[in-house]
PDB file of N, CA and C in Angstrom:
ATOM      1  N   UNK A   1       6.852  -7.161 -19.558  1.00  0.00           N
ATOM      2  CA  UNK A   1       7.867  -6.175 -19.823  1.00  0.00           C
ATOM      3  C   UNK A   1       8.370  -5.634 -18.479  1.00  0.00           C
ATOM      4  N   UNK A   2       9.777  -5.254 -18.389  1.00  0.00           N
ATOM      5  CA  UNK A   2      10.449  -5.053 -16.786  1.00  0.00           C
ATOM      6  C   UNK A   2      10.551  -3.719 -17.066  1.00  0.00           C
ATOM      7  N   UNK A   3       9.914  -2.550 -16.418  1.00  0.00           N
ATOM      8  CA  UNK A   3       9.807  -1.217 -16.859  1.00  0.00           C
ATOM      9  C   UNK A   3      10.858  -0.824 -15.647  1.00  0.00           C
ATOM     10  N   UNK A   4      11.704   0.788 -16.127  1.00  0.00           N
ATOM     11  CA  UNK A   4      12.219   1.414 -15.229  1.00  0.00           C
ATOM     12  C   UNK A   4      12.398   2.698 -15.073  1.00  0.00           C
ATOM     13  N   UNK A   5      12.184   2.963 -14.036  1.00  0.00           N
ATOM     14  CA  UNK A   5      11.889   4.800 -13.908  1.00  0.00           C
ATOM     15  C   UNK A   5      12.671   5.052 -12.921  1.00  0.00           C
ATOM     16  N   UNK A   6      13.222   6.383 -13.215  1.00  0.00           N
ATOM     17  CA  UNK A   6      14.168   7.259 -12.760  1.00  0.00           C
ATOM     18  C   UNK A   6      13.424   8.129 -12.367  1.00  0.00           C
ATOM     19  N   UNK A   7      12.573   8.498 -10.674  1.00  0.00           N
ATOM     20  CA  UNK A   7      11.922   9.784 -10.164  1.00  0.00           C
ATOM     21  C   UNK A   7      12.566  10.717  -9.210  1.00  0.00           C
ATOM     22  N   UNK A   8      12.677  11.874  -9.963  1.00  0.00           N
ATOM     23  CA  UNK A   8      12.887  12.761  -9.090  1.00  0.00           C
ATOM     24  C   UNK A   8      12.182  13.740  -8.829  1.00  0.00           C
ATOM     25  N   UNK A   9      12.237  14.295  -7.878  1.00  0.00           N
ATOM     26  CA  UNK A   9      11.310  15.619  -7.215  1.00  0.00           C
ATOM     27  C   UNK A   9      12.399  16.793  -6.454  1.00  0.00           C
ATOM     28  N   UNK A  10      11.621  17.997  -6.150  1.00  0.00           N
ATOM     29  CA  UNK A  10      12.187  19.065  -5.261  1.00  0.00           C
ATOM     30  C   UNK A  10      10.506  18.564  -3.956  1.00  0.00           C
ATOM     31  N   UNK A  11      11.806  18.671  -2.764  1.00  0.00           N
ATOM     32  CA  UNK A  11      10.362  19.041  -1.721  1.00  0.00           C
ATOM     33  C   UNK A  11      10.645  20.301  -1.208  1.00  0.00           C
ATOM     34  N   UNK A  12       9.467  21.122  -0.572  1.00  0.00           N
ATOM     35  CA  UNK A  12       9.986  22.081  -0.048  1.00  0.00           C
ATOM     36  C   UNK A  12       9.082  22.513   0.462  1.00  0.00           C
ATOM     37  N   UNK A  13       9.670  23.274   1.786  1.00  0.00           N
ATOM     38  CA  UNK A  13       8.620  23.979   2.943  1.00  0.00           C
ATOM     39  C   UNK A  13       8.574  22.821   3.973  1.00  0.00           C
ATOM     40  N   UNK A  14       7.260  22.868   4.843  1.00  0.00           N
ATOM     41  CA  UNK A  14       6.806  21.884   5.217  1.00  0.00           C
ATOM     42  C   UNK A  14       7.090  20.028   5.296  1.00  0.00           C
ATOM     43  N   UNK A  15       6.806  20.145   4.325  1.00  0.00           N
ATOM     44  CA  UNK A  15       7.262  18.583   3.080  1.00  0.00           C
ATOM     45  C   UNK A  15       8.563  18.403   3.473  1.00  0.00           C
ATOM     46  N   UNK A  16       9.359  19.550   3.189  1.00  0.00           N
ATOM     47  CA  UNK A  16      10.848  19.493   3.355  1.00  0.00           C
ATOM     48  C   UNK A  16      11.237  18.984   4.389  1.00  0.00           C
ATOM     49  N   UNK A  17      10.376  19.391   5.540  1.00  0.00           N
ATOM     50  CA  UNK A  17      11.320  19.413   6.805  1.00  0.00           C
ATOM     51  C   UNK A  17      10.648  18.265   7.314  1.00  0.00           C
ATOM     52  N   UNK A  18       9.255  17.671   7.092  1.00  0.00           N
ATOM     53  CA  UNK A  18       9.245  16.332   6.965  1.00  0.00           C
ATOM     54  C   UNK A  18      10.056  15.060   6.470  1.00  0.00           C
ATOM     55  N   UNK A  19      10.432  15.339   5.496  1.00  0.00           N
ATOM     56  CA  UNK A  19      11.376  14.558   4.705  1.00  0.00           C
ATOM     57  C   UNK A  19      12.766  14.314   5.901  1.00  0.00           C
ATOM     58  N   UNK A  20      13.195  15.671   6.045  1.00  0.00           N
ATOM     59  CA  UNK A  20      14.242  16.087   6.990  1.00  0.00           C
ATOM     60  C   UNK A  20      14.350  15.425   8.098  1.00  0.00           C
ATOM     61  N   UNK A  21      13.323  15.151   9.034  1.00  0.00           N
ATOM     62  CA  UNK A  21      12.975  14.539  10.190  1.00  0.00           C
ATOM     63  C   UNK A  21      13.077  13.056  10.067  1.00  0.00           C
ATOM     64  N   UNK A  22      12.476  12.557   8.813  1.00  0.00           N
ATOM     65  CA  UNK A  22      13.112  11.358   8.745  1.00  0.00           C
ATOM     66  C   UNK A  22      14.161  10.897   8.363  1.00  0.00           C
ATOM     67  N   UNK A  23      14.897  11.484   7.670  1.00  0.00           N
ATOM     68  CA  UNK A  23      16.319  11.226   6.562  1.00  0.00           C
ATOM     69  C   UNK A  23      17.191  11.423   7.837  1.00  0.00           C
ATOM     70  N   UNK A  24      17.103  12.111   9.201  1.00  0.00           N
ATOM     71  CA  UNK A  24      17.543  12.671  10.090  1.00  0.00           C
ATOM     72  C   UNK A  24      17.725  11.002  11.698  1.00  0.00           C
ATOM     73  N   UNK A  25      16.344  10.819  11.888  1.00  0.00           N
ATOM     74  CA  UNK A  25      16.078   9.183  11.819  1.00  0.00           C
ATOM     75  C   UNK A  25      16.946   8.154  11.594  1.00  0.00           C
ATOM     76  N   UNK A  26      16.644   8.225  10.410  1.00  0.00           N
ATOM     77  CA  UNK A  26      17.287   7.008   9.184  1.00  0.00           C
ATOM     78  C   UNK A  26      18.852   7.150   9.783  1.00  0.00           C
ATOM     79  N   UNK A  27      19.251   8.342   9.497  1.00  0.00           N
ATOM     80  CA  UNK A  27      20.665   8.271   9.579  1.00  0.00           C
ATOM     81  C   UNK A  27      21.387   8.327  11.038  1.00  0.00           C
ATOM     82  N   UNK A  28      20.370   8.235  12.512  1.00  0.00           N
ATOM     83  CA  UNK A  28      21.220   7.767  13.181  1.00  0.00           C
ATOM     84  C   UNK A  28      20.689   6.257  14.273  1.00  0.00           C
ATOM     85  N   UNK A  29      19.635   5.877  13.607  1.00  0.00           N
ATOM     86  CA  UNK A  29      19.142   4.905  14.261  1.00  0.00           C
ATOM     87  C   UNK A  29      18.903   4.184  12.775  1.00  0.00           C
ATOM     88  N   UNK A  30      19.180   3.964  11.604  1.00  0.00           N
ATOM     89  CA  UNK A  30      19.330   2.811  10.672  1.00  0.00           C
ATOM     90  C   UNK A  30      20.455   2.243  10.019  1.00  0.00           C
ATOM     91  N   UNK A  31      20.369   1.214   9.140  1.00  0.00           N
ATOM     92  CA  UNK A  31      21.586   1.140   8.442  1.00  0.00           C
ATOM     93  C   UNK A  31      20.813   0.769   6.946  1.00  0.00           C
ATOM     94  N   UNK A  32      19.520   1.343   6.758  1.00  0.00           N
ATOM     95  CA  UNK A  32      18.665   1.313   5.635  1.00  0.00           C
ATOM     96  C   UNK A  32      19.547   2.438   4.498  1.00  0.00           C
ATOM     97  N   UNK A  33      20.184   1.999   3.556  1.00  0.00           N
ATOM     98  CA  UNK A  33      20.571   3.115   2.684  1.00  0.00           C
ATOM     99  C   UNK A  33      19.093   4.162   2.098  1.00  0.00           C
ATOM    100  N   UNK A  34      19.750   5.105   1.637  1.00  0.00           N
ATOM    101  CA  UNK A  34      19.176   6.351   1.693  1.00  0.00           C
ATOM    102  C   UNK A  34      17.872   6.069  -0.091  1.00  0.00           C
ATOM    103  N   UNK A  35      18.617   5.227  -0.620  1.00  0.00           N
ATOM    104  CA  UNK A  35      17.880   5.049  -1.695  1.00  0.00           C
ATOM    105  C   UNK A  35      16.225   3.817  -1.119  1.00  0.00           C
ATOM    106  N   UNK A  36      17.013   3.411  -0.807  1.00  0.00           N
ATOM    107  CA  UNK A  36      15.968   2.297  -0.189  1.00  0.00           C
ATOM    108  C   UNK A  36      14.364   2.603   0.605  1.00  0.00           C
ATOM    109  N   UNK A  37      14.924   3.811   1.514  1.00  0.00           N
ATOM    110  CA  UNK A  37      14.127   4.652   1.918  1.00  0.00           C
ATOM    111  C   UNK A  37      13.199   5.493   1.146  1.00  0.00           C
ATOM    112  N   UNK A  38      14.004   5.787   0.830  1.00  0.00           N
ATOM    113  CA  UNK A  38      13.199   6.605  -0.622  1.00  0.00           C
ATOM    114  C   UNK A  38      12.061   5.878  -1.710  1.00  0.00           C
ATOM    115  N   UNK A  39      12.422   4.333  -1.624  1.00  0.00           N
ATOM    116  CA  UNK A  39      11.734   3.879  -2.609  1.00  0.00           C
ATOM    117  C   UNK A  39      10.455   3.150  -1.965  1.00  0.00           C
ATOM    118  N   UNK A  40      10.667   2.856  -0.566  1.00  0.00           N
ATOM    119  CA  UNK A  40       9.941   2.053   0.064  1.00  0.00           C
ATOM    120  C   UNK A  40       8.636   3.529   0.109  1.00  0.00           C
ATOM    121  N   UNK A  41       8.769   4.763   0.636  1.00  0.00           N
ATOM    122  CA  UNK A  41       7.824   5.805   0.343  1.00  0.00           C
ATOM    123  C   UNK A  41       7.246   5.951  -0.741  1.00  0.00           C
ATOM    124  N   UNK A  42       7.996   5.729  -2.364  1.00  0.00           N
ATOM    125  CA  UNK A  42       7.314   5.640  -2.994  1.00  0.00           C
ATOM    126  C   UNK A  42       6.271   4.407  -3.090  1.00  0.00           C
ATOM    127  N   UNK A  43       6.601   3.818  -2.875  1.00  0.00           N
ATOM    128  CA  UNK A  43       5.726   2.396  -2.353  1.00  0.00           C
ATOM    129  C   UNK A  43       4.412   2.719  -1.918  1.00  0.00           C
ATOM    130  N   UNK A  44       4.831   3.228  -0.993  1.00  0.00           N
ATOM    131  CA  UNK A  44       3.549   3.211   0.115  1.00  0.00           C
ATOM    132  C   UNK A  44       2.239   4.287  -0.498  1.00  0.00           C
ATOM    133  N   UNK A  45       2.776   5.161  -1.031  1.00  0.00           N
ATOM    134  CA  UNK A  45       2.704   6.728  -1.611  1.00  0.00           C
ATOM    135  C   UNK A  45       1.405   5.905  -2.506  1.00  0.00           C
ATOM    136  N   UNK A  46       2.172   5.118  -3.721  1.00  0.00           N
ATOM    137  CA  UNK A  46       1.714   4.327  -5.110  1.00  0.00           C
ATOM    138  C   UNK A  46       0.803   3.538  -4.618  1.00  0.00           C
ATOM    139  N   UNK A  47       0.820   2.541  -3.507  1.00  0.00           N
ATOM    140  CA  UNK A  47       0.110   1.635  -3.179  1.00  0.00           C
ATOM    141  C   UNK A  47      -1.742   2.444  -2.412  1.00  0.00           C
ATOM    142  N   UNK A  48      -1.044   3.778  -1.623  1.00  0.00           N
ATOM    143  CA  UNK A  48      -2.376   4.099  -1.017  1.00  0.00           C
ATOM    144  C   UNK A  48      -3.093   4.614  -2.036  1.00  0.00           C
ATOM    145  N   UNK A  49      -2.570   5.516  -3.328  1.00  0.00           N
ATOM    146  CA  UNK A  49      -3.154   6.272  -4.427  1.00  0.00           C
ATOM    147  C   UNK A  49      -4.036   5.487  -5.113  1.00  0.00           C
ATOM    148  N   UNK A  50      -3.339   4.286  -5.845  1.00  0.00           N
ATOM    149  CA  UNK A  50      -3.871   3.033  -6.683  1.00  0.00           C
ATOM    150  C   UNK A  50      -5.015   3.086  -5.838  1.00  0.00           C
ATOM    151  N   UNK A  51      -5.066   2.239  -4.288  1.00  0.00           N
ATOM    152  CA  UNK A  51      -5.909   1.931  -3.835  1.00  0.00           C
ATOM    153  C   UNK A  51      -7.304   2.741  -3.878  1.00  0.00           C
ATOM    154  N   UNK A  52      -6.700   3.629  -3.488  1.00  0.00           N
ATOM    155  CA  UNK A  52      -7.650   5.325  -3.141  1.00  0.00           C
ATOM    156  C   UNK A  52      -8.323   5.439  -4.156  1.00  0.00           C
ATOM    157  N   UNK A  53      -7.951   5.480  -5.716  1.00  0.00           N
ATOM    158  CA  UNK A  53      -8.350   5.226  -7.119  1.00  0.00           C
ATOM    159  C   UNK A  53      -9.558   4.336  -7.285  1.00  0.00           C
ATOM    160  N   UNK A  54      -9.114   3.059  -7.308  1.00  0.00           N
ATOM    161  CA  UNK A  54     -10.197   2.053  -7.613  1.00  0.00           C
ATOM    162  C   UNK A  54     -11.231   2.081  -6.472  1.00  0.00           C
ATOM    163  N   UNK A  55     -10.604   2.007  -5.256  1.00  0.00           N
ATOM    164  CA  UNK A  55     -12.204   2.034  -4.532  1.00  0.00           C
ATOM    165  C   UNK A  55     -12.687   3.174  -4.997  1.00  0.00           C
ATOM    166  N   UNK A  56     -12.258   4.768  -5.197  1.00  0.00           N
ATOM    167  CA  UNK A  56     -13.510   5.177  -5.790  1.00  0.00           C
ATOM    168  C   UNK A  56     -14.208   4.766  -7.197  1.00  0.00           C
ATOM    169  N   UNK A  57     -13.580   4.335  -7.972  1.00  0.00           N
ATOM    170  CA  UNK A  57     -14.188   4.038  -9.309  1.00  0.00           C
ATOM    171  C   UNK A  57     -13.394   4.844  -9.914  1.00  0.00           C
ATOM    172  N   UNK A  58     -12.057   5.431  -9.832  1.00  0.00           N
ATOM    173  CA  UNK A  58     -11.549   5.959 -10.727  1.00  0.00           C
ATOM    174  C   UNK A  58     -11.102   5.000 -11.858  1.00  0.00           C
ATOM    175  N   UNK A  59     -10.526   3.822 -11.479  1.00  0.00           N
ATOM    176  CA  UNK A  59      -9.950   3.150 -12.656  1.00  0.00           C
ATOM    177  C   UNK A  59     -10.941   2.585 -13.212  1.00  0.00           C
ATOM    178  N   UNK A  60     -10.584   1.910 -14.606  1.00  0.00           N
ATOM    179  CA  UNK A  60     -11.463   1.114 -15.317  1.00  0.00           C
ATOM    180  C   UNK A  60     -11.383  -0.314 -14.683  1.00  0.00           C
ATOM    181  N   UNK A  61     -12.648  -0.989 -14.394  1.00  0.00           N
ATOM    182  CA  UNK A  61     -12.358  -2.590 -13.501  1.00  0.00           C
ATOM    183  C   UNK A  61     -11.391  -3.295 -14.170  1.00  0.00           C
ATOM    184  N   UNK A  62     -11.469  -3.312 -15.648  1.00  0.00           N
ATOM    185  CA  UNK A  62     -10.219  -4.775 -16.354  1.00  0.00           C
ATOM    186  C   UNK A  62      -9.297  -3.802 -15.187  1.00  0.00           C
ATOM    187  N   UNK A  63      -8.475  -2.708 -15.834  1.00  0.00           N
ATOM    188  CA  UNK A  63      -7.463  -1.981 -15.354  1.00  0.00           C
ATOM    189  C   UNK A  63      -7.190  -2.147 -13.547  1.00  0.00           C
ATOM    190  N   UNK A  64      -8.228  -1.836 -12.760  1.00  0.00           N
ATOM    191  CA  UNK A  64      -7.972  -1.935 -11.453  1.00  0.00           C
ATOM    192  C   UNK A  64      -7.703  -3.319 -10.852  1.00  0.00           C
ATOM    193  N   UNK A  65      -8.630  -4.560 -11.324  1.00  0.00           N
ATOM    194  CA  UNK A  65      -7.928  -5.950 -11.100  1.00  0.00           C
ATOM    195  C   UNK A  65      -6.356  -6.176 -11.357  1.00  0.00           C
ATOM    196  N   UNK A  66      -5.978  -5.435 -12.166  1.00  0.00           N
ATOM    197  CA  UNK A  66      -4.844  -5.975 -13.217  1.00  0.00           C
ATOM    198  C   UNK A  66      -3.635  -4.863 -11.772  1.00  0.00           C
ATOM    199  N   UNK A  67      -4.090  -3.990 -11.500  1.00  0.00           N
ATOM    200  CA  UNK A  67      -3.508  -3.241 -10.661  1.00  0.00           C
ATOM    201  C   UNK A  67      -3.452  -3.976  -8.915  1.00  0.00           C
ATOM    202  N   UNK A  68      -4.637  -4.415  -8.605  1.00  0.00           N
ATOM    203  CA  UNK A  68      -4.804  -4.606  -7.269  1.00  0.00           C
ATOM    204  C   UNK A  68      -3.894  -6.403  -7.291  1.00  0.00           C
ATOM    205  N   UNK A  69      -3.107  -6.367  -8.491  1.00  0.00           N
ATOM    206  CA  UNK A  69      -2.785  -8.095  -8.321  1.00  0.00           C
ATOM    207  C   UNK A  69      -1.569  -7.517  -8.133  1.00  0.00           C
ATOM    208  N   UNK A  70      -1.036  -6.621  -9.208  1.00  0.00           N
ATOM    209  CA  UNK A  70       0.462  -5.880  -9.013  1.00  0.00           C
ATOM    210  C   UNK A  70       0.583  -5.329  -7.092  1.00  0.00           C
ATOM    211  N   UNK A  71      -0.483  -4.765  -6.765  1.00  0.00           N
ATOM    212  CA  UNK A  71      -0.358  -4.271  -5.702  1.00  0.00           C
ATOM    213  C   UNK A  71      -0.338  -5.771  -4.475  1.00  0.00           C
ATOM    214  N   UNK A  72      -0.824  -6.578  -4.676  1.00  0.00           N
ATOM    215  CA  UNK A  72      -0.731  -7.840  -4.083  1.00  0.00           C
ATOM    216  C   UNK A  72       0.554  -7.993  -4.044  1.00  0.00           C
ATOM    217  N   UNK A  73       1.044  -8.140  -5.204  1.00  0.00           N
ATOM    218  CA  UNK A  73       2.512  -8.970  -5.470  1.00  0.00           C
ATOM    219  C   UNK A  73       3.444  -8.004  -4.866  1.00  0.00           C
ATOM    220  N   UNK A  74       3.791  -7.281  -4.880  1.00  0.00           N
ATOM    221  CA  UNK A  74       4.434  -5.796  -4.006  1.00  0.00           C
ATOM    222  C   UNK A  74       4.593  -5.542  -2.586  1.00  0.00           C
ATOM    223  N   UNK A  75       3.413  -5.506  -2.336  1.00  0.00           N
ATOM    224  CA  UNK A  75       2.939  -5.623  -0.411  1.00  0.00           C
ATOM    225  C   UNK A  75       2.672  -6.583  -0.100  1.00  0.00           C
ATOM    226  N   UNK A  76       2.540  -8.096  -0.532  1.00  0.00           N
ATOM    227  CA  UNK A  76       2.289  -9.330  -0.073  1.00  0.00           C
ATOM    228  C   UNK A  76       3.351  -9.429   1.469  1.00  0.00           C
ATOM    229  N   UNK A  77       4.757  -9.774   0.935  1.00  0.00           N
ATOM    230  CA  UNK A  77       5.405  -9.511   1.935  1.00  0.00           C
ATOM    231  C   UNK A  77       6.306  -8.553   2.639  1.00  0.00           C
ATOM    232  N   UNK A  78       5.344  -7.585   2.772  1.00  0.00           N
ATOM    233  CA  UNK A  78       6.221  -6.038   3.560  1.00  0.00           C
ATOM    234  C   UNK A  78       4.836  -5.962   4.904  1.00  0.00           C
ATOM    235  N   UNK A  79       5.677  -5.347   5.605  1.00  0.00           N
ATOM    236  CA  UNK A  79       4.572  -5.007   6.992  1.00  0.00           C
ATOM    237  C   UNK A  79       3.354  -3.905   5.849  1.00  0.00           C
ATOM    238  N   UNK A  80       3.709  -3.628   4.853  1.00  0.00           N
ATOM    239  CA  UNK A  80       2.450  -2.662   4.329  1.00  0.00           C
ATOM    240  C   UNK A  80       1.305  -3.860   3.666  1.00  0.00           C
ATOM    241  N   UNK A  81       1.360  -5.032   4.003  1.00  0.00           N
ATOM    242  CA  UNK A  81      -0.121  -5.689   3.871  1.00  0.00           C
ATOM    243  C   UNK A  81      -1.046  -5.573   4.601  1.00  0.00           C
ATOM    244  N   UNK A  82      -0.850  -5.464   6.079  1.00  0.00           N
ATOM    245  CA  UNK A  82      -1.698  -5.062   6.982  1.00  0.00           C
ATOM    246  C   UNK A  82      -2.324  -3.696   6.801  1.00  0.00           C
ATOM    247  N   UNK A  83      -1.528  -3.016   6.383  1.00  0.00           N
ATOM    248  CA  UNK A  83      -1.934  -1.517   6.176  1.00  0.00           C
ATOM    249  C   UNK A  83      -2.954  -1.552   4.812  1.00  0.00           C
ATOM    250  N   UNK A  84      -2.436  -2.118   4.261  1.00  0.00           N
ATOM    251  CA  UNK A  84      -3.100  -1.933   2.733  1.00  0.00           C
ATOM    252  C   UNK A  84      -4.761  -2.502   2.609  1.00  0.00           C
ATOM    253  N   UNK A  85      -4.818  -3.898   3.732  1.00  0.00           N
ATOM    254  CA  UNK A  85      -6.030  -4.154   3.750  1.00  0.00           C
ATOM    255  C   UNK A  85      -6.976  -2.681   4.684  1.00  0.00           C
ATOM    256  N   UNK A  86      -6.420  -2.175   5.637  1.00  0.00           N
ATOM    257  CA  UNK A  86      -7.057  -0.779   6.224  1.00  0.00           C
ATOM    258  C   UNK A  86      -7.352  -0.166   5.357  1.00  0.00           C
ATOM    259  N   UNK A  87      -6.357  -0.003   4.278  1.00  0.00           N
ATOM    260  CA  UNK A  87      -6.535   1.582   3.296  1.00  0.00           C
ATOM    261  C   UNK A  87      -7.810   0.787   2.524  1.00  0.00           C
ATOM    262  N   UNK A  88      -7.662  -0.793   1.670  1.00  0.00           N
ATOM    263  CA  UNK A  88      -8.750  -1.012   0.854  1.00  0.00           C
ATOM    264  C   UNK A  88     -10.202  -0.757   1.258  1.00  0.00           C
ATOM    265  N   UNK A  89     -10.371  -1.557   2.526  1.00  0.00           N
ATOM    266  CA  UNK A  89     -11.573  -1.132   3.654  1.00  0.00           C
ATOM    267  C   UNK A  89     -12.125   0.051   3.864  1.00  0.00           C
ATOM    268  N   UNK A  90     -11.050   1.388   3.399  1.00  0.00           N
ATOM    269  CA  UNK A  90     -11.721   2.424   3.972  1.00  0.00           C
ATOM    270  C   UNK A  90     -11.858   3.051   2.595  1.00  0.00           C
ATOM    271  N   UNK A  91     -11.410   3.040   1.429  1.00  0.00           N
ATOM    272  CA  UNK A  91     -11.722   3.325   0.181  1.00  0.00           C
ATOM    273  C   UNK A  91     -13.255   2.617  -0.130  1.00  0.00           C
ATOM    274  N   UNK A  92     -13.228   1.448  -0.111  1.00  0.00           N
ATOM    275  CA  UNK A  92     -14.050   0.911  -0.355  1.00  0.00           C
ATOM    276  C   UNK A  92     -15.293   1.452   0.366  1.00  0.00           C
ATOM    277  N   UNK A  93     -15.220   1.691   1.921  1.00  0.00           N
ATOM    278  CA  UNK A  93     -16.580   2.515   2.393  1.00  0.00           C
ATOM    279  C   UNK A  93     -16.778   3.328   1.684  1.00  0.00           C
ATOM    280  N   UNK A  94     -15.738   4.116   1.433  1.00  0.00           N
ATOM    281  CA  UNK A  94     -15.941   5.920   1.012  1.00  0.00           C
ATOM    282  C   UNK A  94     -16.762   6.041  -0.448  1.00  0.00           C
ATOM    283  N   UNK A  95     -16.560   4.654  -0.936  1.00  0.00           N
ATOM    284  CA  UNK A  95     -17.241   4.564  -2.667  1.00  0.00           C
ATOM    285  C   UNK A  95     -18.339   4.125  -2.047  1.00  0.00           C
ATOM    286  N   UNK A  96     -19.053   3.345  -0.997  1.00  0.00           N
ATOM    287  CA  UNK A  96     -20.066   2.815  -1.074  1.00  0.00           C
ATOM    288  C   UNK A  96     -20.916   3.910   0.165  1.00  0.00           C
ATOM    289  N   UNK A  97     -20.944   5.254   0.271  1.00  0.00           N
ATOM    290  CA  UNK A  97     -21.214   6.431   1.197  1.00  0.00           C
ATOM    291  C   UNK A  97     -20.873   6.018   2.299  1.00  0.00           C
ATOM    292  N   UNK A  98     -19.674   5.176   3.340  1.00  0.00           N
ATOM    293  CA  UNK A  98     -19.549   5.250   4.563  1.00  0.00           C
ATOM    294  C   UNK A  98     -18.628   6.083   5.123  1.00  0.00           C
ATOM    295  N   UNK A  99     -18.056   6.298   6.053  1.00  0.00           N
ATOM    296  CA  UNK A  99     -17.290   7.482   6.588  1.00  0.00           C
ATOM    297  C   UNK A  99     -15.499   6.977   6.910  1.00  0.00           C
ATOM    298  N   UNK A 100     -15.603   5.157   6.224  1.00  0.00           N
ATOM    299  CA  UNK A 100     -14.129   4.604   5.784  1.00  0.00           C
ATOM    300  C   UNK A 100     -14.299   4.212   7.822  1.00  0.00           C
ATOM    301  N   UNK A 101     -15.479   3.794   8.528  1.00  0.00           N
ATOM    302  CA  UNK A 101     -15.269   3.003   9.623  1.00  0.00           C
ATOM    303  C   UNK A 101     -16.215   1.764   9.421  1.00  0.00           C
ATOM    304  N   UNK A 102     -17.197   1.820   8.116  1.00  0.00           N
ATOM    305  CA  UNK A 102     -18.141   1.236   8.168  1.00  0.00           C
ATOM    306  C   UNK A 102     -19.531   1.666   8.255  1.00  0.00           C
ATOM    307  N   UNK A 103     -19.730   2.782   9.058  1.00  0.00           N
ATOM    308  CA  UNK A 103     -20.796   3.426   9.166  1.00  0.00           C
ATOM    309  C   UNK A 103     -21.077   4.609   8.119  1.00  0.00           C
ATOM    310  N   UNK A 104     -22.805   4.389   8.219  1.00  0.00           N
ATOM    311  CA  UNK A 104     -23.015   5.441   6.980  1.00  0.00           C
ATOM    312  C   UNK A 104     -22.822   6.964   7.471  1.00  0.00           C
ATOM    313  N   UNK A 105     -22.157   7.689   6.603  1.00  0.00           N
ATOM    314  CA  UNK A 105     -21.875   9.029   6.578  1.00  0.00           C
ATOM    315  C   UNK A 105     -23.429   9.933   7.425  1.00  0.00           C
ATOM    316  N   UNK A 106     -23.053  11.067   8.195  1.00  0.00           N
ATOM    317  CA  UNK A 106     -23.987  11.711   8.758  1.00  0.00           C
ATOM    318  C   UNK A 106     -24.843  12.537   8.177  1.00  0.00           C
TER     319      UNK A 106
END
């Protein structure tokens, strides 16, 4: 099934002027439209959460396989594969007591 969602948010404060700093960026050193940007964050946002999730054991395993293949197929080819194997690595310590370098927590 090809699902589609329409997300919107308010940011504000802080957040805001983060947002600001980059949309600020974008618009004089890219030619990335403004939606694009937006979606590639949600990306990254979805991809570290999921991740963050299953290495702790939040998801159910059928459920998290079925997720970490979607998340394959997604970041396979974006510079966020490299990243994504970091984030799995360090989830994965954090479920198994390490401090997400490998080493056990102090």
């Amino acid at each position: 099934m090809e699902r589609v969602f329409r997300v919107e948010t308010t940011l504000a404060h802080d957040l805001a002027e983060l947002y600001a700093a980059m949309v600020e960026a974008f618009e004089e050193k890219s030619s990335i439209p403004l939606a694009d940007m937006n979606r590639t964050l949600l990306q990254t946002g979805l991809i570290h959460h999921l991740t963050m999730m299953g290495g702790l054991g939040l998801l159910d395993p059928d459920k998290a396989r079925e997720v970490d293949a979607l998340i394959d197929r997604v970041a396979r080819n974006t510079i966020m594969w490299d990243v994504l194997q970091m984030v799995r690595a360090y989830w994965r310590d954090c479920a198994n007591g390490r401090t997400g370098t490998g080493e056990p927590k102090p």
